[in-house]
C-alpha atoms as a PDB file:
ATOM      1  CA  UNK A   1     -26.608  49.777  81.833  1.00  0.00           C
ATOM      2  CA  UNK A   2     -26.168  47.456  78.439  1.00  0.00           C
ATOM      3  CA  UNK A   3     -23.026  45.668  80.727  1.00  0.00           C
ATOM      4  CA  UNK A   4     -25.375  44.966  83.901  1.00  0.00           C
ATOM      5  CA  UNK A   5     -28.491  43.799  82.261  1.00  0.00           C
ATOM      6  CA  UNK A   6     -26.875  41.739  79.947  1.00  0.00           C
ATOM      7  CA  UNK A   7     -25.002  39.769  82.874  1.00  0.00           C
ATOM      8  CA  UNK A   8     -29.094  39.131  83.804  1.00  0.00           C
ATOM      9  CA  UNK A   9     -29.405  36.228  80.998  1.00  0.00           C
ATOM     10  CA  UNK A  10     -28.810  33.251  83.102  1.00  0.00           C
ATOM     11  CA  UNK A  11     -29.730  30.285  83.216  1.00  0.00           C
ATOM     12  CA  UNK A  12     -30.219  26.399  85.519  1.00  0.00           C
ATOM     13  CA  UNK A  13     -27.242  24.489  86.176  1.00  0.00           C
ATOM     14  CA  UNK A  14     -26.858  21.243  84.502  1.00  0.00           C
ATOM     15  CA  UNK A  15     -23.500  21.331  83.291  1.00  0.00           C
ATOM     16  CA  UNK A  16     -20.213  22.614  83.496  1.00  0.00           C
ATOM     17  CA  UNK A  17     -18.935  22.898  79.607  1.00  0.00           C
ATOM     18  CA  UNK A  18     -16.786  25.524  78.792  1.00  0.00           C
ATOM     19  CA  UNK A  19     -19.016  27.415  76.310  1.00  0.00           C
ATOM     20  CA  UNK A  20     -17.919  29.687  73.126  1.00  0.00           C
ATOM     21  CA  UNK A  21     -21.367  31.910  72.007  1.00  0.00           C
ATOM     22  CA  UNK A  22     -21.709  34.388  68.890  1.00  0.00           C
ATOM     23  CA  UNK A  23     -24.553  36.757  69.055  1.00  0.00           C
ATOM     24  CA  UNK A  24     -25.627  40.277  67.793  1.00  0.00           C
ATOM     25  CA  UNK A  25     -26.398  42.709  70.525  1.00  0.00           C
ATOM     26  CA  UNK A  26     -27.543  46.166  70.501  1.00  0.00           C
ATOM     27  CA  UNK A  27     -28.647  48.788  72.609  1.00  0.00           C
ATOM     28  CA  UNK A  28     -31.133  51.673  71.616  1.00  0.00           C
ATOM     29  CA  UNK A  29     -33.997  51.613  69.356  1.00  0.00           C
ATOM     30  CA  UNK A  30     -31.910  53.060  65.838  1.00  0.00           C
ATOM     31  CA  UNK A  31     -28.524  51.199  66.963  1.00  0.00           C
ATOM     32  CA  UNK A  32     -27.532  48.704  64.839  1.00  0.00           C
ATOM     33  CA  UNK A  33     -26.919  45.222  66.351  1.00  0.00           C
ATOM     34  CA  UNK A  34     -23.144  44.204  66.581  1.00  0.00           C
ATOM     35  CA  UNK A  35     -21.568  40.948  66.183  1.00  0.00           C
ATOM     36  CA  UNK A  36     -19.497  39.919  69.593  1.00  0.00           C
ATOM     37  CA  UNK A  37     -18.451  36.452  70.831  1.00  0.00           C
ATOM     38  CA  UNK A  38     -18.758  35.562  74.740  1.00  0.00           C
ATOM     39  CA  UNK A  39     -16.631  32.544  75.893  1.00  0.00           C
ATOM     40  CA  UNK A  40     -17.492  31.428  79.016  1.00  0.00           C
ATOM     41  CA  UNK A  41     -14.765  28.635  81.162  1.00  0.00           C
ATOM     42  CA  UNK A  42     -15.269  27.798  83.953  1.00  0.00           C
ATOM     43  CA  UNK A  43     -16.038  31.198  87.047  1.00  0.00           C
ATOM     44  CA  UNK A  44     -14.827  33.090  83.987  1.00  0.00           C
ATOM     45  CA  UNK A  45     -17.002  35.449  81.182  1.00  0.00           C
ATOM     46  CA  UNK A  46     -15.137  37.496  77.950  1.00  0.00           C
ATOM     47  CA  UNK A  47     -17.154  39.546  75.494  1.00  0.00           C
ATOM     48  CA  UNK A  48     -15.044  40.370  72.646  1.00  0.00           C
ATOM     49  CA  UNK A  49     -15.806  42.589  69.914  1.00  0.00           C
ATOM     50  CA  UNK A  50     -13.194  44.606  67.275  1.00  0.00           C
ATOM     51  CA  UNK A  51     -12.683  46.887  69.475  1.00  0.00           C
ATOM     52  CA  UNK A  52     -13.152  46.184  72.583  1.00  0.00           C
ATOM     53  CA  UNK A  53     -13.028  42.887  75.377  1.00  0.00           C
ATOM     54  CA  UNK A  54     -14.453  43.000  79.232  1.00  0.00           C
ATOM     55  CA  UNK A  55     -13.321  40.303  81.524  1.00  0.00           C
ATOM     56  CA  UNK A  56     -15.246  39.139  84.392  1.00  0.00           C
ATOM     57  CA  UNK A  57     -13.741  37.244  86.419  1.00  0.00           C
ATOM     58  CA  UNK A  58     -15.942  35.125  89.637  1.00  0.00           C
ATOM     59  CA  UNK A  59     -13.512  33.993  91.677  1.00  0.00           C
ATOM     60  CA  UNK A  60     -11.355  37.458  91.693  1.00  0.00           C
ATOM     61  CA  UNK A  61     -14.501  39.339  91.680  1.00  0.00           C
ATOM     62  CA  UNK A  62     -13.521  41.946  88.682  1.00  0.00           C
ATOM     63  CA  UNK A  63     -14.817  43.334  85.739  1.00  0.00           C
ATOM     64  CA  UNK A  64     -11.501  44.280  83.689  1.00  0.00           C
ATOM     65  CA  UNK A  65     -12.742  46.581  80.177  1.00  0.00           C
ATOM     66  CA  UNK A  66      -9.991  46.863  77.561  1.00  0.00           C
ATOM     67  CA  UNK A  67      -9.907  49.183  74.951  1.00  0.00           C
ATOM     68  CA  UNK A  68      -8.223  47.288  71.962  1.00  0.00           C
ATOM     69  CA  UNK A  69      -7.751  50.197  69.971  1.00  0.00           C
ATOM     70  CA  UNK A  70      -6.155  52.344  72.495  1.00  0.00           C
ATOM     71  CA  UNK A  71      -4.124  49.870  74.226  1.00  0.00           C
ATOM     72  CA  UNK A  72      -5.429  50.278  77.796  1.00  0.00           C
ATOM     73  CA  UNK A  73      -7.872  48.965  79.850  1.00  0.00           C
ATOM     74  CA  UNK A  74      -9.634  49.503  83.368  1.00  0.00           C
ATOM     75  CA  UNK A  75     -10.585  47.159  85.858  1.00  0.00           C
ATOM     76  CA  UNK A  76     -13.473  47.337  88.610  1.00  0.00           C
ATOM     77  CA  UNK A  77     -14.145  45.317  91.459  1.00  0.00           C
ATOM     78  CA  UNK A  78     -17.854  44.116  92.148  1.00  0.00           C
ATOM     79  CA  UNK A  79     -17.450  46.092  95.167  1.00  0.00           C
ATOM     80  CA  UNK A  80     -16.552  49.122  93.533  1.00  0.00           C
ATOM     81  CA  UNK A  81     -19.225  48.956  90.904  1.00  0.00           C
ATOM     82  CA  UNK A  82     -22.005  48.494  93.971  1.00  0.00           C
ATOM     83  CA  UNK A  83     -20.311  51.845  94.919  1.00  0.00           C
ATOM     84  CA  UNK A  84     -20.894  53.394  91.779  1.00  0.00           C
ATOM     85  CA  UNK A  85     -24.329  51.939  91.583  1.00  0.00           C
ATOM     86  CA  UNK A  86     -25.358  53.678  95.044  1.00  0.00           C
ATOM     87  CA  UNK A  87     -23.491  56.952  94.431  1.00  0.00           C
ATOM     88  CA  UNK A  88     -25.693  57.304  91.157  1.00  0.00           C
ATOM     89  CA  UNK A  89     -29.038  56.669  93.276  1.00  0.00           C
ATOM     90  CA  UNK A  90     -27.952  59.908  95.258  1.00  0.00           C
ATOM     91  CA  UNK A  91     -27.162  62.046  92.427  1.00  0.00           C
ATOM     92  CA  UNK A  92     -30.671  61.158  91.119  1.00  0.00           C
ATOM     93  CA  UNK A  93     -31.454  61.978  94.431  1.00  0.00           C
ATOM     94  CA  UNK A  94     -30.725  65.349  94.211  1.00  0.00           C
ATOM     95  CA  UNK A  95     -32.712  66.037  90.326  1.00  0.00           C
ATOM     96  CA  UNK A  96     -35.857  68.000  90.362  1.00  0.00           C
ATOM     97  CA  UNK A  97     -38.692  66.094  91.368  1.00  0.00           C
ATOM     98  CA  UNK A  98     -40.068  64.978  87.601  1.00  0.00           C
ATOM     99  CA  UNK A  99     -36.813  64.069  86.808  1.00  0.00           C
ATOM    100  CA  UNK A 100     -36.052  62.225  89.652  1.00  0.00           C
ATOM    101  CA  UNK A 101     -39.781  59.949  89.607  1.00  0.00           C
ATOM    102  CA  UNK A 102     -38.321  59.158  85.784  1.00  0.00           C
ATOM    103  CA  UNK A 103     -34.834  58.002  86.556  1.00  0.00           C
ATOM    104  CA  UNK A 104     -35.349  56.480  89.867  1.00  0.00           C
ATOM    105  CA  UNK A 105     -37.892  53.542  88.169  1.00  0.00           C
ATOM    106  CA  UNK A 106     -34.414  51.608  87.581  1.00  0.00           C
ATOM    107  CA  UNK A 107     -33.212  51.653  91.456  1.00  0.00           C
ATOM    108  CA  UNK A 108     -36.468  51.974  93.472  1.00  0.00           C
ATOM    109  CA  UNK A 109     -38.365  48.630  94.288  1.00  0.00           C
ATOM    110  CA  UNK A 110     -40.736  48.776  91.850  1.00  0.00           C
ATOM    111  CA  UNK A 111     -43.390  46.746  90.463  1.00  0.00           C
ATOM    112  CA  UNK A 112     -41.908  43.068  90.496  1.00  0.00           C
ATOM    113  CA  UNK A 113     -41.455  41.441  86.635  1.00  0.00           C
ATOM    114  CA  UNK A 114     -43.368  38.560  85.578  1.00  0.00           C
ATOM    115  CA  UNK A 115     -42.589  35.871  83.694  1.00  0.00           C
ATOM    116  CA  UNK A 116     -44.868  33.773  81.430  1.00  0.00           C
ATOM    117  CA  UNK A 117     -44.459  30.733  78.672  1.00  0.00           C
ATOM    118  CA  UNK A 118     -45.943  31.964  75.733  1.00  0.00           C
ATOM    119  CA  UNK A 119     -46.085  28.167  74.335  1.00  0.00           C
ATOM    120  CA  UNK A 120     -44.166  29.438  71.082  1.00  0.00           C
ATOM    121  CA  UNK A 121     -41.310  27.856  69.939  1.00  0.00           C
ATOM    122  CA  UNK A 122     -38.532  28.401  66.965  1.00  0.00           C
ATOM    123  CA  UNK A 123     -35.326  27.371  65.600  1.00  0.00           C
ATOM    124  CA  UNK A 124     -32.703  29.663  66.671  1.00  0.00           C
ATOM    125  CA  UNK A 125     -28.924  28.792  65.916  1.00  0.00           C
ATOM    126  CA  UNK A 126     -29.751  25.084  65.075  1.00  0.00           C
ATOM    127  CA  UNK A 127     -31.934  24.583  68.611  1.00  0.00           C
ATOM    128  CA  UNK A 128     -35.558  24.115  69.301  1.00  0.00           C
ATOM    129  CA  UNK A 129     -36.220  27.506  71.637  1.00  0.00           C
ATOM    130  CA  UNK A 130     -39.080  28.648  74.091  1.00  0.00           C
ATOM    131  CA  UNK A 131     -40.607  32.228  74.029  1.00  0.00           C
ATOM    132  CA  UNK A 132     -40.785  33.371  77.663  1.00  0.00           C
ATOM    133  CA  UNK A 133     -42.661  36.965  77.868  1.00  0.00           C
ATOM    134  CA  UNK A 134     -41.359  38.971  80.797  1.00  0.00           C
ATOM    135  CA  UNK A 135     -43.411  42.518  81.533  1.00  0.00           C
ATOM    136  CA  UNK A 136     -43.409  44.619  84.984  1.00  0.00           C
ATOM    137  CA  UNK A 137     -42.184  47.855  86.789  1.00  0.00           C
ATOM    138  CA  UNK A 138     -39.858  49.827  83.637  1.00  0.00           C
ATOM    139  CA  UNK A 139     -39.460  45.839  81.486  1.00  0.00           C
ATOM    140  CA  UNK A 140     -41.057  44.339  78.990  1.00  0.00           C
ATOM    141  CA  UNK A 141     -40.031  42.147  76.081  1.00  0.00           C
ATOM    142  CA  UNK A 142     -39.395  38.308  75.895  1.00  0.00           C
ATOM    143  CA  UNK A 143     -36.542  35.450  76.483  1.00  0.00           C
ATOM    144  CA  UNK A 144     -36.379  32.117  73.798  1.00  0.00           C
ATOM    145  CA  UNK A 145     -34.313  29.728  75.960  1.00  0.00           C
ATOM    146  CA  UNK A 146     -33.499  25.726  74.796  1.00  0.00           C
ATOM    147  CA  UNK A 147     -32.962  23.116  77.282  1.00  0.00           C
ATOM    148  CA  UNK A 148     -30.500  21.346  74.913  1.00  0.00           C
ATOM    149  CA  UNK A 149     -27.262  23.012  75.920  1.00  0.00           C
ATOM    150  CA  UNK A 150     -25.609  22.071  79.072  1.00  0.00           C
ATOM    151  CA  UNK A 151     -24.940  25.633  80.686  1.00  0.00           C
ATOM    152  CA  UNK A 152     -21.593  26.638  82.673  1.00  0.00           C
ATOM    153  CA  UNK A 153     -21.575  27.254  86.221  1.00  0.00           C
ATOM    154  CA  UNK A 154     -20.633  30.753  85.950  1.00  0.00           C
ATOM    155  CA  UNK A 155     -24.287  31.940  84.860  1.00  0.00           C
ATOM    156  CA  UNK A 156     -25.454  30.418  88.149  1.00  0.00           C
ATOM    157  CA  UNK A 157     -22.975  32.607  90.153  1.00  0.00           C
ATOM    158  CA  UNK A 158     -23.692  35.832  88.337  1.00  0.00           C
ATOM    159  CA  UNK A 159     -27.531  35.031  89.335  1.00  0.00           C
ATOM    160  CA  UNK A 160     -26.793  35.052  92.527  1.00  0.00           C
ATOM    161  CA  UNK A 161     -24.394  38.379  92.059  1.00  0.00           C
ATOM    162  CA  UNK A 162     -27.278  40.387  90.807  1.00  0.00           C
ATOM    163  CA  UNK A 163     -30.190  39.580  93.386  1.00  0.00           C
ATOM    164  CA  UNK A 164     -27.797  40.841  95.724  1.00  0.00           C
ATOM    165  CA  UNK A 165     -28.434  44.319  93.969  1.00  0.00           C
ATOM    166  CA  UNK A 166     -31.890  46.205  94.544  1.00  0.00           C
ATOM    167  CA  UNK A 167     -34.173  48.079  92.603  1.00  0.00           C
ATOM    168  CA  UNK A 168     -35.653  46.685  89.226  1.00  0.00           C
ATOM    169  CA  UNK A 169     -32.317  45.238  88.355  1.00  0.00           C
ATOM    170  CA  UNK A 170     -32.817  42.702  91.291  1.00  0.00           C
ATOM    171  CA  UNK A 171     -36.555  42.467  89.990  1.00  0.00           C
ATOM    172  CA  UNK A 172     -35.568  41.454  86.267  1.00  0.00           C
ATOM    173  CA  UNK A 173     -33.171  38.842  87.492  1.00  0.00           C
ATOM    174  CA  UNK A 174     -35.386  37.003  89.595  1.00  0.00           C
ATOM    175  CA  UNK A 175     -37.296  36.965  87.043  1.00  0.00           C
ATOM    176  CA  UNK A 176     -35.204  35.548  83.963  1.00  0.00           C
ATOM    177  CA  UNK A 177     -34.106  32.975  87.034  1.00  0.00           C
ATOM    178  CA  UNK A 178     -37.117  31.421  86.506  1.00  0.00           C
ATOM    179  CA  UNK A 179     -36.447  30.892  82.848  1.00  0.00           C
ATOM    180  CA  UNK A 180     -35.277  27.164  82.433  1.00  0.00           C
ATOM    181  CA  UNK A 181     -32.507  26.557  79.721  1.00  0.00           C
ATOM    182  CA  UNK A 182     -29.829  28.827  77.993  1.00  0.00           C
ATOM    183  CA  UNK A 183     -31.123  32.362  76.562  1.00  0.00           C
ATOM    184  CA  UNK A 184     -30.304  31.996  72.697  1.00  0.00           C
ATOM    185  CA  UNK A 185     -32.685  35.115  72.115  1.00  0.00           C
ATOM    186  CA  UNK A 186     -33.284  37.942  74.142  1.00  0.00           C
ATOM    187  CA  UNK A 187     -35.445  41.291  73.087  1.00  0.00           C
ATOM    188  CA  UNK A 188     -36.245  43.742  76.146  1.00  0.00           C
ATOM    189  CA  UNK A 189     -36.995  47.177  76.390  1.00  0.00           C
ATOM    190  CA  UNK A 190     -36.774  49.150  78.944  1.00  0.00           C
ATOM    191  CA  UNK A 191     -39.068  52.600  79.817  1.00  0.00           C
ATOM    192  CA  UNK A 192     -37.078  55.140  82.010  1.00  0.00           C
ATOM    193  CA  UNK A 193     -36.542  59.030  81.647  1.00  0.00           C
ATOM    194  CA  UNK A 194     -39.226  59.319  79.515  1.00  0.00           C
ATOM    195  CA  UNK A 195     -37.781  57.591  76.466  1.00  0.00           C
ATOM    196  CA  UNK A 196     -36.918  53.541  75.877  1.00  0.00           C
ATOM    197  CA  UNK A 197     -34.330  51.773  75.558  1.00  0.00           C
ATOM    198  CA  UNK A 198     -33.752  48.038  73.542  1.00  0.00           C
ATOM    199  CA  UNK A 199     -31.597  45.406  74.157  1.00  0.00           C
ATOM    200  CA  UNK A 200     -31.696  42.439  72.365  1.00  0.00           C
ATOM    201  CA  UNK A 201     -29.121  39.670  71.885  1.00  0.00           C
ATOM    202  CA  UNK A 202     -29.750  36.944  69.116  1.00  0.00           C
ATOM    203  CA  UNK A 203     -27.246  34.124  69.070  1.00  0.00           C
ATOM    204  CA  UNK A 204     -25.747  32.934  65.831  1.00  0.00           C
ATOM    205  CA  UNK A 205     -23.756  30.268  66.774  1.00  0.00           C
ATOM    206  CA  UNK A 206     -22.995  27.972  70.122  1.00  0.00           C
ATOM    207  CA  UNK A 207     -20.441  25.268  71.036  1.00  0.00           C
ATOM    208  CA  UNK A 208     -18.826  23.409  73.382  1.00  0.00           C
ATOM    209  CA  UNK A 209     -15.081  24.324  73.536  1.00  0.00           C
ATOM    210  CA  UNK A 210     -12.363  25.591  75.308  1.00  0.00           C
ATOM    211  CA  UNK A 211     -11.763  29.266  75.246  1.00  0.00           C
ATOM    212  CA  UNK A 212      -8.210  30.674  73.807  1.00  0.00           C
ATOM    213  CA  UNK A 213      -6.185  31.432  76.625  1.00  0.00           C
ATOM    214  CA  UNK A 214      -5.361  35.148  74.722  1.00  0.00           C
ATOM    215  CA  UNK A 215      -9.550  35.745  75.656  1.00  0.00           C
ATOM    216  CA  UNK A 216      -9.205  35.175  79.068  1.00  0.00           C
ATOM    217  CA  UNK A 217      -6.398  37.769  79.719  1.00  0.00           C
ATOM    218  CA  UNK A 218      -5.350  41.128  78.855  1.00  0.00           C
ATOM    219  CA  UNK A 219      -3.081  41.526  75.998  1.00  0.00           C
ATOM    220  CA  UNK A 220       0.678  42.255  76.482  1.00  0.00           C
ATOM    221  CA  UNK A 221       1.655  45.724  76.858  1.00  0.00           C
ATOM    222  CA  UNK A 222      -1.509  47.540  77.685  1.00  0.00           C
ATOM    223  CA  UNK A 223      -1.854  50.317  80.271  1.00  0.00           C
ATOM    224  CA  UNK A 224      -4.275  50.121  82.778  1.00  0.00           C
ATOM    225  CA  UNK A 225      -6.501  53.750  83.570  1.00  0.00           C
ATOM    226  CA  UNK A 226      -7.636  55.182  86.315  1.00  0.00           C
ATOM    227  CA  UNK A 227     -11.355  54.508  87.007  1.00  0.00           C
ATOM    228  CA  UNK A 228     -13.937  56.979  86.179  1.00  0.00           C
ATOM    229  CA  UNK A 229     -15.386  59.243  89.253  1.00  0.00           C
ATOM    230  CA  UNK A 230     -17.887  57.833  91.261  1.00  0.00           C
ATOM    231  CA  UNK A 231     -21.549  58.374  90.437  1.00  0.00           C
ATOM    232  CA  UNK A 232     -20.653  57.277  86.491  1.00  0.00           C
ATOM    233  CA  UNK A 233     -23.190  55.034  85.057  1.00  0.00           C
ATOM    234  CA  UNK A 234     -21.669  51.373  84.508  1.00  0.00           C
ATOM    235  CA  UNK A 235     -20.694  49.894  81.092  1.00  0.00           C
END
């Protein structure tokens, strides 16, 4: 869940600068936020974090996760995750009926997600920012976006990647598409199985440069692992 809805922060086109972002980024309403950096070249994305790096690659179509502390890493293809997406809508499928209304909010076509300029700005990692308040179907919370970085291509692509997916998913992204500029601040939570969940990303730091090659790759010597079974819910 964290992986695909943070892939959902995109942004217009108009540039193609290889882009190196540090954020903090957490998931859950007591987790504390983490510090990752995402470099982003050209139809390629890398998160990297202590302990672990995912790889998405546009043009091969693959998600590769790596495990830095265990050496090994796994590698999905957008085809495959789709796969695990729809096997997990017919497990739900099968839950008790209360159950089942609770879960299914994130899959079914639900109530679409609006987007609205709130007319605040701030200063967020040395750029003037817009508050954008999003609310609908299991989603509320708000984007700040600037229009004073020139955003990479490969935002654009994964836009049109996740409209191609249903349910509120599809919902949320056409409605951050809407957002003009590059997300520098992010807060949304998200109601489903009777609890919430909170992502947020907060960026400390963006600029223009060209990615290590090391980032783009995985390291020497690691073992790739099998997959998990079908019906697993996504990273």
């Amino acid at each position: 869940m964290r992986f695909v809805l943070s892939c959902l922060l995109v942004a217009s086109t108009v540039g193609a600068a290889d882009l190196v972002v540090r954020q903090r980024s957490s998931t859950g309403s007591d987790a504390a936020p983490k510090e990752e950096t995402v470099y982003l070249a050209g139809n390629k994305i890398a998160t990297d974090t202590p302990t672990a790096r995912t790889l998405v690659d546009l043009d091969a179509k693959t998600i590769t996760s790596i495990d830095l502390g265990k050496r090994t890493y796994t590698v999905v293809t957008f085809d495959q995750l789709t796969a695990q997406m729809d096997a997990l809508k017919k497990s739900i499928e099968m839950l008790p009926p209360d159950a089942r209304k609770q879960m299914g909010v994130l899959f079914g076509d639900s109530a679409p997600v609006t987007v609205k300029a709130t007319g605040k700005t701030a200063q967020i990692a040395g750029y003037t920012a817009a508050e954008y308040a999003l609310s609908g179907g299991p989603y509320s919370g708000a984007v700040w976006s600037t229009d004073a970085i020139p955003t990479p291509t490969a935002f654009q692509t994964w836009k049109g990647i996740e409209h191609s997916n249903g349910g509120s998913a599809r919902q949320l992204g056409e409605a951050i598409s809407q957002i003009k500029g590059f997300p520098l601040r992010t807060h949304i939570e998200v109601k489903t199985g009777g609890r919430s969940i909170v992502l947020s990303n907060d960026v400390i730091d963006v600029k223009e440069a060209t990615p290590p090659r090391e980032m783009l790759r995985v390291p020497t010597g690691f073992t790739q692992q099998a997959l998990p079974p079908a019906g697993s819910a996504p990273r």
